[in-house]
PDB file of N, CA and C in Angstrom:
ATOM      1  N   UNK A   1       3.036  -6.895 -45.785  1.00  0.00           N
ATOM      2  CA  UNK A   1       4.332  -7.156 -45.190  1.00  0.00           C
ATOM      3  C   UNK A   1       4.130  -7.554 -43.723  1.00  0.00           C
ATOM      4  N   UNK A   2       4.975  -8.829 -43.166  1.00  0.00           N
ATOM      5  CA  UNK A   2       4.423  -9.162 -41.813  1.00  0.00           C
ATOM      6  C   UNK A   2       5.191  -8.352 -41.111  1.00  0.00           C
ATOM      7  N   UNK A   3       4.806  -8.312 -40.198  1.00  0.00           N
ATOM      8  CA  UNK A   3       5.497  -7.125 -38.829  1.00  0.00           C
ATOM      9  C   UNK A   3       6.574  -7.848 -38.382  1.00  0.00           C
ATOM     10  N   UNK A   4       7.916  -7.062 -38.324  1.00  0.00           N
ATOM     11  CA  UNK A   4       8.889  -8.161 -37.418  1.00  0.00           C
ATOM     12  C   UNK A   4       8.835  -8.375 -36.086  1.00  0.00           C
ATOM     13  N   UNK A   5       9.460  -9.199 -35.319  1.00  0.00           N
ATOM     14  CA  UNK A   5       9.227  -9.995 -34.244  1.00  0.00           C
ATOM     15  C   UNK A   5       9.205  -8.361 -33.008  1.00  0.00           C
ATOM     16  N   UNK A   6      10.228  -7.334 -33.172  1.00  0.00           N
ATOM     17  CA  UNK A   6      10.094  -6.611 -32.181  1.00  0.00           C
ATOM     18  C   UNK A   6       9.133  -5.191 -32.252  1.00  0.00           C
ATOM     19  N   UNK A   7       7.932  -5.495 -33.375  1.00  0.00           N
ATOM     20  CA  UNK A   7       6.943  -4.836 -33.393  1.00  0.00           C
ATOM     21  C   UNK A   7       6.081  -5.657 -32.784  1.00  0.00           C
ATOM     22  N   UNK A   8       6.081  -6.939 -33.112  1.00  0.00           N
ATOM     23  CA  UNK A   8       4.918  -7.318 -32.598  1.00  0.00           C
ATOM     24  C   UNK A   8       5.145  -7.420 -30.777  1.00  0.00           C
ATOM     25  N   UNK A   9       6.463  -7.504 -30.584  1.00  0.00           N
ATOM     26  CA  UNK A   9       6.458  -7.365 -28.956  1.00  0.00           C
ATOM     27  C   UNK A   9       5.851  -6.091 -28.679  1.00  0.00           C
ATOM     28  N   UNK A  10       6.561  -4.825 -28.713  1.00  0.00           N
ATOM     29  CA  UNK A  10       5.718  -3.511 -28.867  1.00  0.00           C
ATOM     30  C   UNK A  10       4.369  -3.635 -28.812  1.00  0.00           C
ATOM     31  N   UNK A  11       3.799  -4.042 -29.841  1.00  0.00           N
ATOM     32  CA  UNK A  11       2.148  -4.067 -30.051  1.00  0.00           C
ATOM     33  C   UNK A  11       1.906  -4.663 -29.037  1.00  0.00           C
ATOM     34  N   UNK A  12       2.421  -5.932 -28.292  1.00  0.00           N
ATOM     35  CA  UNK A  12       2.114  -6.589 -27.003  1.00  0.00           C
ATOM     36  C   UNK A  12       2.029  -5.985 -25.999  1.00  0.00           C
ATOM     37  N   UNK A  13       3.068  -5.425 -25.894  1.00  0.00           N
ATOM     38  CA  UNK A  13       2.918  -4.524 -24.629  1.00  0.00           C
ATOM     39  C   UNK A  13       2.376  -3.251 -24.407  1.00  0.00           C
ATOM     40  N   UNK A  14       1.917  -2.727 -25.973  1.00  0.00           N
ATOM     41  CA  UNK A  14       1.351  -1.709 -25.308  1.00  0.00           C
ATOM     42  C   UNK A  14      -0.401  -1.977 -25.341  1.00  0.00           C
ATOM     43  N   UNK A  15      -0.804  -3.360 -25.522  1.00  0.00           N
ATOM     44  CA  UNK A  15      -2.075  -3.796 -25.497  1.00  0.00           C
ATOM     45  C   UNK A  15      -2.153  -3.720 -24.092  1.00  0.00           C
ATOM     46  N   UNK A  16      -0.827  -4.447 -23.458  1.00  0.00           N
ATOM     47  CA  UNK A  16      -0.943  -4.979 -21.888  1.00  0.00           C
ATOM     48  C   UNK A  16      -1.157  -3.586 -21.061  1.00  0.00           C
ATOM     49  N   UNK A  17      -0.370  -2.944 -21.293  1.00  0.00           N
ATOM     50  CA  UNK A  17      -0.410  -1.557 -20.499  1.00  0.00           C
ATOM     51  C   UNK A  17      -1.982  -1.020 -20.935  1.00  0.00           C
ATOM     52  N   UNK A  18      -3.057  -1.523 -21.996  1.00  0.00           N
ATOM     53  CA  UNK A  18      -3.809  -0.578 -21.977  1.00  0.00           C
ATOM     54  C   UNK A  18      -4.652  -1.353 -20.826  1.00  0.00           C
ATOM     55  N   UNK A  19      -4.842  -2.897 -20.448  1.00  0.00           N
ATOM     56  CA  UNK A  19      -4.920  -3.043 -19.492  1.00  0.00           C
ATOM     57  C   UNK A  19      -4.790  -2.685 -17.875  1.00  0.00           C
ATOM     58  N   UNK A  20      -3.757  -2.216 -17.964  1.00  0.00           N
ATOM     59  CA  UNK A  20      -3.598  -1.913 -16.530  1.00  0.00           C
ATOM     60  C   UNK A  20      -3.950  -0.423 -16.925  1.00  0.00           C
ATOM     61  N   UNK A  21      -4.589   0.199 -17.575  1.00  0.00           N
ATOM     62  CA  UNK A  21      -4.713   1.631 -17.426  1.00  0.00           C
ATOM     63  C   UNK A  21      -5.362   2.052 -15.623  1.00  0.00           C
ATOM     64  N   UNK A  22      -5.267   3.276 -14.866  1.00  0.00           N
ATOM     65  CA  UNK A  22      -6.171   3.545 -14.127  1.00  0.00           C
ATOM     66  C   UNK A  22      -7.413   3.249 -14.076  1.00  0.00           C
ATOM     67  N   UNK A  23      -7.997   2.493 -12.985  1.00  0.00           N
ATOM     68  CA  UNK A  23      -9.512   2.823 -12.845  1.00  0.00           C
ATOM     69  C   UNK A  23      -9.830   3.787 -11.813  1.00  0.00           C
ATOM     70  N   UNK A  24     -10.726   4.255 -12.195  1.00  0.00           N
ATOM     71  CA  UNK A  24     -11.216   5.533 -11.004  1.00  0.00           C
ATOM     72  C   UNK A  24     -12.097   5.043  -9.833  1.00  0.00           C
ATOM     73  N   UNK A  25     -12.361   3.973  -9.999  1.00  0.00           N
ATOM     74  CA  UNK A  25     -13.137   3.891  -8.732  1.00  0.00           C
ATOM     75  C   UNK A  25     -11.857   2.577  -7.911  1.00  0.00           C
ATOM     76  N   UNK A  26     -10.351   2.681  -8.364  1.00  0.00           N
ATOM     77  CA  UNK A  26      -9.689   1.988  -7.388  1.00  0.00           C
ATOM     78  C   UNK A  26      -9.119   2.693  -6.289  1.00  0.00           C
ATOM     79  N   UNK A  27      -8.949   2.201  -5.274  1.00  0.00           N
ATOM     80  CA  UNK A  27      -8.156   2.489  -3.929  1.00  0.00           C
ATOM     81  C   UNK A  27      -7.516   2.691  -3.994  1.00  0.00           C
ATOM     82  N   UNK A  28      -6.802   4.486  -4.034  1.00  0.00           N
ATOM     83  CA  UNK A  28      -5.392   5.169  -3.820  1.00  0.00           C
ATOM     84  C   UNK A  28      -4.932   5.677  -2.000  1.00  0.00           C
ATOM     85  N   UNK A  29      -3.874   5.842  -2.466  1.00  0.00           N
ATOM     86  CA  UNK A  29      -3.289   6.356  -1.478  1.00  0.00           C
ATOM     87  C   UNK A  29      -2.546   5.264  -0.588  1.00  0.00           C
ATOM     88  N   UNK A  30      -2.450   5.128   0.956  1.00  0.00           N
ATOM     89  CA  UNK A  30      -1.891   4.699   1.513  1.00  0.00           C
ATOM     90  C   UNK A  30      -3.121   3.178   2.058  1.00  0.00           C
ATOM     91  N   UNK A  31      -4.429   3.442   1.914  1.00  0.00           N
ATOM     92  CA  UNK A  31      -5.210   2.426   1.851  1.00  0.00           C
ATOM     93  C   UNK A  31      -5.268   1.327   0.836  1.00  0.00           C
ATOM     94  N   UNK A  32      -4.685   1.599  -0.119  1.00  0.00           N
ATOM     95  CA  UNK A  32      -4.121   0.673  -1.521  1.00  0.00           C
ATOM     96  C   UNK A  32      -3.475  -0.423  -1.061  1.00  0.00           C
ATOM     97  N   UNK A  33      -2.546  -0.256   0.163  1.00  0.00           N
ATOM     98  CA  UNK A  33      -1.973  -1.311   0.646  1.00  0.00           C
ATOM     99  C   UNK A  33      -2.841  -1.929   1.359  1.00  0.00           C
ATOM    100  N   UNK A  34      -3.563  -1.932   1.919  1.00  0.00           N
ATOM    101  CA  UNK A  34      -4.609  -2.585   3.351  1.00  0.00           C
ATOM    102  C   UNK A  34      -4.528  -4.440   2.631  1.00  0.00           C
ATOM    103  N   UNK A  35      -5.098  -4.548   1.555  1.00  0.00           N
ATOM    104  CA  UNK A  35      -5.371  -6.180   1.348  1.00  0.00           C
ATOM    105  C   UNK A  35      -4.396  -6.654   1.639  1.00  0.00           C
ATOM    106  N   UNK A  36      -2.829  -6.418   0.910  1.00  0.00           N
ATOM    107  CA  UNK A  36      -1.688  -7.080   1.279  1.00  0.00           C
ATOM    108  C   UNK A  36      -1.044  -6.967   2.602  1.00  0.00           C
ATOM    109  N   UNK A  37      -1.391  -5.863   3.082  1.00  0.00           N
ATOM    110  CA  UNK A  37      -1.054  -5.991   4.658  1.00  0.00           C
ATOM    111  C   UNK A  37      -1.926  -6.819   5.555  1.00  0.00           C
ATOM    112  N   UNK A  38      -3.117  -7.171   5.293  1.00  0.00           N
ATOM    113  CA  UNK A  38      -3.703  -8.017   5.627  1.00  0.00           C
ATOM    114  C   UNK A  38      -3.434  -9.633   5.708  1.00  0.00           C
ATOM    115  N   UNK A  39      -3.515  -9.579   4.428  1.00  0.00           N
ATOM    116  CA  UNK A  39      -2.779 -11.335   4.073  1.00  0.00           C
ATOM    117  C   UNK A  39      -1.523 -11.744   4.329  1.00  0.00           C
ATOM    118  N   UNK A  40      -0.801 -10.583   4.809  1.00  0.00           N
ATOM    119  CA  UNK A  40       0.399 -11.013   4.951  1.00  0.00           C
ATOM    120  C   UNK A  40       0.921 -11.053   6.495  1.00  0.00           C
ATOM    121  N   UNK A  41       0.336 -10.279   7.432  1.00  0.00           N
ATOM    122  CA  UNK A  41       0.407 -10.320   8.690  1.00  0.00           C
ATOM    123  C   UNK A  41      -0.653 -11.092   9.606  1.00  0.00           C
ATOM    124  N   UNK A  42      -1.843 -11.138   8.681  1.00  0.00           N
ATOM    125  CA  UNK A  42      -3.049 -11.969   9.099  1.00  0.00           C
ATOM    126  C   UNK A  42      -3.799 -11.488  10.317  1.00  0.00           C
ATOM    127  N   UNK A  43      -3.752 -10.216  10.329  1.00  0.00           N
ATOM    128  CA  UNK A  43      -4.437  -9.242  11.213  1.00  0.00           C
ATOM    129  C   UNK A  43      -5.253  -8.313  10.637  1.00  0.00           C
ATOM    130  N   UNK A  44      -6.712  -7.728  10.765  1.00  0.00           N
ATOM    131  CA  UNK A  44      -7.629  -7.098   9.963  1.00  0.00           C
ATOM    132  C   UNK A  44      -6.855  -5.841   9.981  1.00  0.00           C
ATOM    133  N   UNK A  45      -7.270  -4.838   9.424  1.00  0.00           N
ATOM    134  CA  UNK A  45      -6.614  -3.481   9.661  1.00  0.00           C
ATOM    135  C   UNK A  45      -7.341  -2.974  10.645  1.00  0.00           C
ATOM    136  N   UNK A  46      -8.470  -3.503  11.437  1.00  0.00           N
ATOM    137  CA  UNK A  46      -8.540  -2.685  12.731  1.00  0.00           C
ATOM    138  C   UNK A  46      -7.861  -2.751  13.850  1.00  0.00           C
ATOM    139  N   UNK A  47      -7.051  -3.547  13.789  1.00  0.00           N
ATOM    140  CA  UNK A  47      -6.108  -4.382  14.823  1.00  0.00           C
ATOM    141  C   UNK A  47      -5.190  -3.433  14.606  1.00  0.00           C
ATOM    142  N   UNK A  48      -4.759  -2.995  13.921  1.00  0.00           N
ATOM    143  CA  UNK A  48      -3.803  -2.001  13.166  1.00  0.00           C
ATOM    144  C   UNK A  48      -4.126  -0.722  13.384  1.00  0.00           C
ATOM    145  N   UNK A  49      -5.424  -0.530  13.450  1.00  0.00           N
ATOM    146  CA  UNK A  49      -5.955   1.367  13.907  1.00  0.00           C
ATOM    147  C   UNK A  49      -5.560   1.016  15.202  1.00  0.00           C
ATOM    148  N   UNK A  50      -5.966  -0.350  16.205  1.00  0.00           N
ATOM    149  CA  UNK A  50      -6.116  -0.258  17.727  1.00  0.00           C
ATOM    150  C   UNK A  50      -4.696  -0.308  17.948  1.00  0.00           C
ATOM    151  N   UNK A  51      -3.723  -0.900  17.555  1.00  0.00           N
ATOM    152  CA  UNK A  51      -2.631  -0.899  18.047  1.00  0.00           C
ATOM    153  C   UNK A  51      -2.125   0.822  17.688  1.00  0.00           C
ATOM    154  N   UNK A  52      -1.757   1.448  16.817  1.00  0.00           N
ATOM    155  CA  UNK A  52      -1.942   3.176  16.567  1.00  0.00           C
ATOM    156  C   UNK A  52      -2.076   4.116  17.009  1.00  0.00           C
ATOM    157  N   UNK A  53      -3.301   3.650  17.996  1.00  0.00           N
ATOM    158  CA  UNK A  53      -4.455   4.204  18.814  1.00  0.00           C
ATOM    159  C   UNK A  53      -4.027   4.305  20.165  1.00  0.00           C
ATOM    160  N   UNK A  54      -2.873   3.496  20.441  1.00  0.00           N
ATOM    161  CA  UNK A  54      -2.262   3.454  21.630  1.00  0.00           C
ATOM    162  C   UNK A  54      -1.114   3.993  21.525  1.00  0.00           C
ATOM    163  N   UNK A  55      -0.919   4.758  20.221  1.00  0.00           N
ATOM    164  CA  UNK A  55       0.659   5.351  20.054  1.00  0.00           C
ATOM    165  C   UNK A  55       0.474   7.029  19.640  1.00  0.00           C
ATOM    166  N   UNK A  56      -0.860   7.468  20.549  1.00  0.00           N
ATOM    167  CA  UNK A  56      -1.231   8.878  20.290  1.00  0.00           C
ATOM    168  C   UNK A  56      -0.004  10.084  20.098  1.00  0.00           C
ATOM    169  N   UNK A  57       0.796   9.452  21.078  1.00  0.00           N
ATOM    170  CA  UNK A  57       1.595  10.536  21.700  1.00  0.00           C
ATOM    171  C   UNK A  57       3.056  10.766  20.970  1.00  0.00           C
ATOM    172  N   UNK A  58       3.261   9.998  19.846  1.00  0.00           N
ATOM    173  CA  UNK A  58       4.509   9.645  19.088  1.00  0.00           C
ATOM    174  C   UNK A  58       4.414   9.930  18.148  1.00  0.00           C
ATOM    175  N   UNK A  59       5.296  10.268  17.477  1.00  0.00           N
ATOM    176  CA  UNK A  59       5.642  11.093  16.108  1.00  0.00           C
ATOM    177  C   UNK A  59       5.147  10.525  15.127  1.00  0.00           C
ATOM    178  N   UNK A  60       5.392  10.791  14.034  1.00  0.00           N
ATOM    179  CA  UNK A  60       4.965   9.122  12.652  1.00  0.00           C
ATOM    180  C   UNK A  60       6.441   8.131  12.595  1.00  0.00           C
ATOM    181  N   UNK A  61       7.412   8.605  12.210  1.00  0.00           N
ATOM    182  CA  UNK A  61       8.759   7.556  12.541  1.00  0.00           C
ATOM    183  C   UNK A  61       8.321   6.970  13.626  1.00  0.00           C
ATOM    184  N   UNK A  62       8.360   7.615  14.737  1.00  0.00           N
ATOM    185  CA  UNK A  62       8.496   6.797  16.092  1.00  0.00           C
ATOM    186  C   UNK A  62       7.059   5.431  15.980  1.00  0.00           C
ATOM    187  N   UNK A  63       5.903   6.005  15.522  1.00  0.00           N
ATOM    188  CA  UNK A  63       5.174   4.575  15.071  1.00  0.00           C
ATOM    189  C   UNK A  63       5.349   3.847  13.889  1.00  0.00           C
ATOM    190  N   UNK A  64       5.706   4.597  13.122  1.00  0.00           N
ATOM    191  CA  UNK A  64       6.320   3.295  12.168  1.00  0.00           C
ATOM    192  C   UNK A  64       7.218   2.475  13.167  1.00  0.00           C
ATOM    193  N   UNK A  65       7.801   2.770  13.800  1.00  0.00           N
ATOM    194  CA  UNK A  65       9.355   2.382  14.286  1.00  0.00           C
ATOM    195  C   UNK A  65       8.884   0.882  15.091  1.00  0.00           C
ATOM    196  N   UNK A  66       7.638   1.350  15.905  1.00  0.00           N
ATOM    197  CA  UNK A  66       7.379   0.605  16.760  1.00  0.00           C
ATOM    198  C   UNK A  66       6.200  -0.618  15.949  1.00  0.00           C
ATOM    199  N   UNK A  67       5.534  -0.418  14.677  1.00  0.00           N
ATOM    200  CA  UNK A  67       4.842  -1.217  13.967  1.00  0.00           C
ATOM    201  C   UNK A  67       6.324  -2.212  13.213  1.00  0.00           C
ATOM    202  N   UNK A  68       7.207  -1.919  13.013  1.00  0.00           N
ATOM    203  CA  UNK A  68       8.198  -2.652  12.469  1.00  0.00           C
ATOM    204  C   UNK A  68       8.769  -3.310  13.820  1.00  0.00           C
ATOM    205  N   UNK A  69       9.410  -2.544  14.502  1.00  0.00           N
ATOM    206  CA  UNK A  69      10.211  -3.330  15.733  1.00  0.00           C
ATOM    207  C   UNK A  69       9.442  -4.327  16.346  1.00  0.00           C
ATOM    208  N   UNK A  70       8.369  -3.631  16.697  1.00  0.00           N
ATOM    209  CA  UNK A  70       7.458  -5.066  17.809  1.00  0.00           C
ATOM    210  C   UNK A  70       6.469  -6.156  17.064  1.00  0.00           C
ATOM    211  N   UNK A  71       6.072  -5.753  16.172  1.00  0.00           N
ATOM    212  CA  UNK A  71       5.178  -5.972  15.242  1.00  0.00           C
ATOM    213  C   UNK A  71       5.623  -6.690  14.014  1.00  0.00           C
ATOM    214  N   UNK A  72       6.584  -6.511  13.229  1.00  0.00           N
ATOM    215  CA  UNK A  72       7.661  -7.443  12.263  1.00  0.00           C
ATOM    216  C   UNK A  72       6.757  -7.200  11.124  1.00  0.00           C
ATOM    217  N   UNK A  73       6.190  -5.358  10.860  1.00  0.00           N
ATOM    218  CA  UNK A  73       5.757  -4.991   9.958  1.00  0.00           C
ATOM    219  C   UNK A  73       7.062  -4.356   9.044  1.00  0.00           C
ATOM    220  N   UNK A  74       7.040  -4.728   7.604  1.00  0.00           N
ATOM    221  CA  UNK A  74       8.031  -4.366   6.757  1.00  0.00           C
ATOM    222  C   UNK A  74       7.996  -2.108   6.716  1.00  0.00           C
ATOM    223  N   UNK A  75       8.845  -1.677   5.992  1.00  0.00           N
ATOM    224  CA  UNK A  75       8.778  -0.605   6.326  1.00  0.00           C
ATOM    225  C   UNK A  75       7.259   0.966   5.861  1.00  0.00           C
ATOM    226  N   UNK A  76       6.851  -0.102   4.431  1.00  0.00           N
ATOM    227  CA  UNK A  76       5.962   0.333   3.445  1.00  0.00           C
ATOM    228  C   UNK A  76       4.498   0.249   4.148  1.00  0.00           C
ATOM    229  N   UNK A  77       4.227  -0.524   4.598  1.00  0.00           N
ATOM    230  CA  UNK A  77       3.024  -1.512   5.564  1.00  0.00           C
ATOM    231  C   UNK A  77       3.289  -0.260   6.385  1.00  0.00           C
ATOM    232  N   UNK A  78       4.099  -0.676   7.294  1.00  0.00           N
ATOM    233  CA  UNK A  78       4.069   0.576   8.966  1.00  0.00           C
ATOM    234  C   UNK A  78       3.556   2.334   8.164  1.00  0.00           C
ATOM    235  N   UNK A  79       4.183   2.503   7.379  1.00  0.00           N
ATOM    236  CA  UNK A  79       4.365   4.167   7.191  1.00  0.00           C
ATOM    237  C   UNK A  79       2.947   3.768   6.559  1.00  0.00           C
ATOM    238  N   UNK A  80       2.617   3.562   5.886  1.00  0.00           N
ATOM    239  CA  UNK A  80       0.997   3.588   5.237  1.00  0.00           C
ATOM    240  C   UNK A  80       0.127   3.735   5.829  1.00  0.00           C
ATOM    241  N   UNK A  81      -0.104   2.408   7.006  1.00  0.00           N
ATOM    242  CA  UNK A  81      -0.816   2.616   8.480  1.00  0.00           C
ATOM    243  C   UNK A  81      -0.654   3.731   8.978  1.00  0.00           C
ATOM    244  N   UNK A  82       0.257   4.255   9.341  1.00  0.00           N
ATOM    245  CA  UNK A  82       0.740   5.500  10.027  1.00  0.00           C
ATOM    246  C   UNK A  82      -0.286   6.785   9.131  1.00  0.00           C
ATOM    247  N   UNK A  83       0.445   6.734   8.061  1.00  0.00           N
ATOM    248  CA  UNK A  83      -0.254   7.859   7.108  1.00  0.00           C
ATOM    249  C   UNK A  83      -1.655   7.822   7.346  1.00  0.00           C
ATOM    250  N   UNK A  84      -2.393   6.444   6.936  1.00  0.00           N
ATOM    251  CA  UNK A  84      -3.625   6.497   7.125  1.00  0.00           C
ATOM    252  C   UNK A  84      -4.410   6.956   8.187  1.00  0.00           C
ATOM    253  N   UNK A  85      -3.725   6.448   9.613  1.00  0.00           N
ATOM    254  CA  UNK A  85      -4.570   6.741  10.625  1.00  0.00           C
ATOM    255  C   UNK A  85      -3.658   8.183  11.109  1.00  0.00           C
ATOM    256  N   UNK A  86      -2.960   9.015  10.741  1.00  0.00           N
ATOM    257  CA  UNK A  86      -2.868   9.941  11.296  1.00  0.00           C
ATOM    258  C   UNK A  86      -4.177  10.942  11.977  1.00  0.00           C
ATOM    259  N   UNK A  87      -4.234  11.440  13.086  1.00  0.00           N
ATOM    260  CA  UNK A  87      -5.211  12.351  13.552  1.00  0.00           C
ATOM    261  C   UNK A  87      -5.228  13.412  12.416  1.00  0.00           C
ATOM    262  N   UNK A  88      -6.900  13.765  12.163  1.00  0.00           N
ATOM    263  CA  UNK A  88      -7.120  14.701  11.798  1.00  0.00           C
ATOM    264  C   UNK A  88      -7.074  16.038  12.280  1.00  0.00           C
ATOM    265  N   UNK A  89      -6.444  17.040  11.455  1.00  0.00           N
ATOM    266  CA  UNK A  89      -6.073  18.377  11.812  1.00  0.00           C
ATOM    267  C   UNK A  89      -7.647  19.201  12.240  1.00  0.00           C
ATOM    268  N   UNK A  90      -7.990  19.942  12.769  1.00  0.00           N
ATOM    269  CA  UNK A  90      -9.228  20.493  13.734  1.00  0.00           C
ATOM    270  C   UNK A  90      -9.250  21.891  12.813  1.00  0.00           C
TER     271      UNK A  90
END
């Protein structure tokens, strides 16, 4: 018996999803973003620690605030950066 048309979509998609399963050796967290923040602002991400780096003294909003306001980083991009380079706790 042939499969009807919305099994075989089913079967499609759950081939596709076995595709995108997790890989373990990919880039989580807030560094996941780095390539597209890259290509899209066209600044390396060290340009991005150095600018950060000058915002020791400010909250995480307050540098997101200022990676979006001066910078014309979208809101996902800024807080990621932020997350990433937060100072480590001692």
């Amino acid at each position: 018996m042939p499969l009807r048309s919305s099994h075989r979509r089913t079967e499609g998609l759950f081939l596709a999803n076995i595709s995108r399963m997790p890989d373990d050796n990919k880039v989580k967290g807030p560094a996941s973003y780095f390539p597209s923040i890259e290509k899209t602002y066209g600044q390396p991400i060290s340009h991005w620690e150095t600018v950060l780096a000058g915002l020791t003294d400010k909250p995480h909003m307050a540098k997101v605030k200022v990676l979006k306001e001066q910078h014309g980083l979208g809101h996902g991009h800024a807080n990621a950066l932020v997350a990433h380079f937060k100072p480590k706790s001692a």
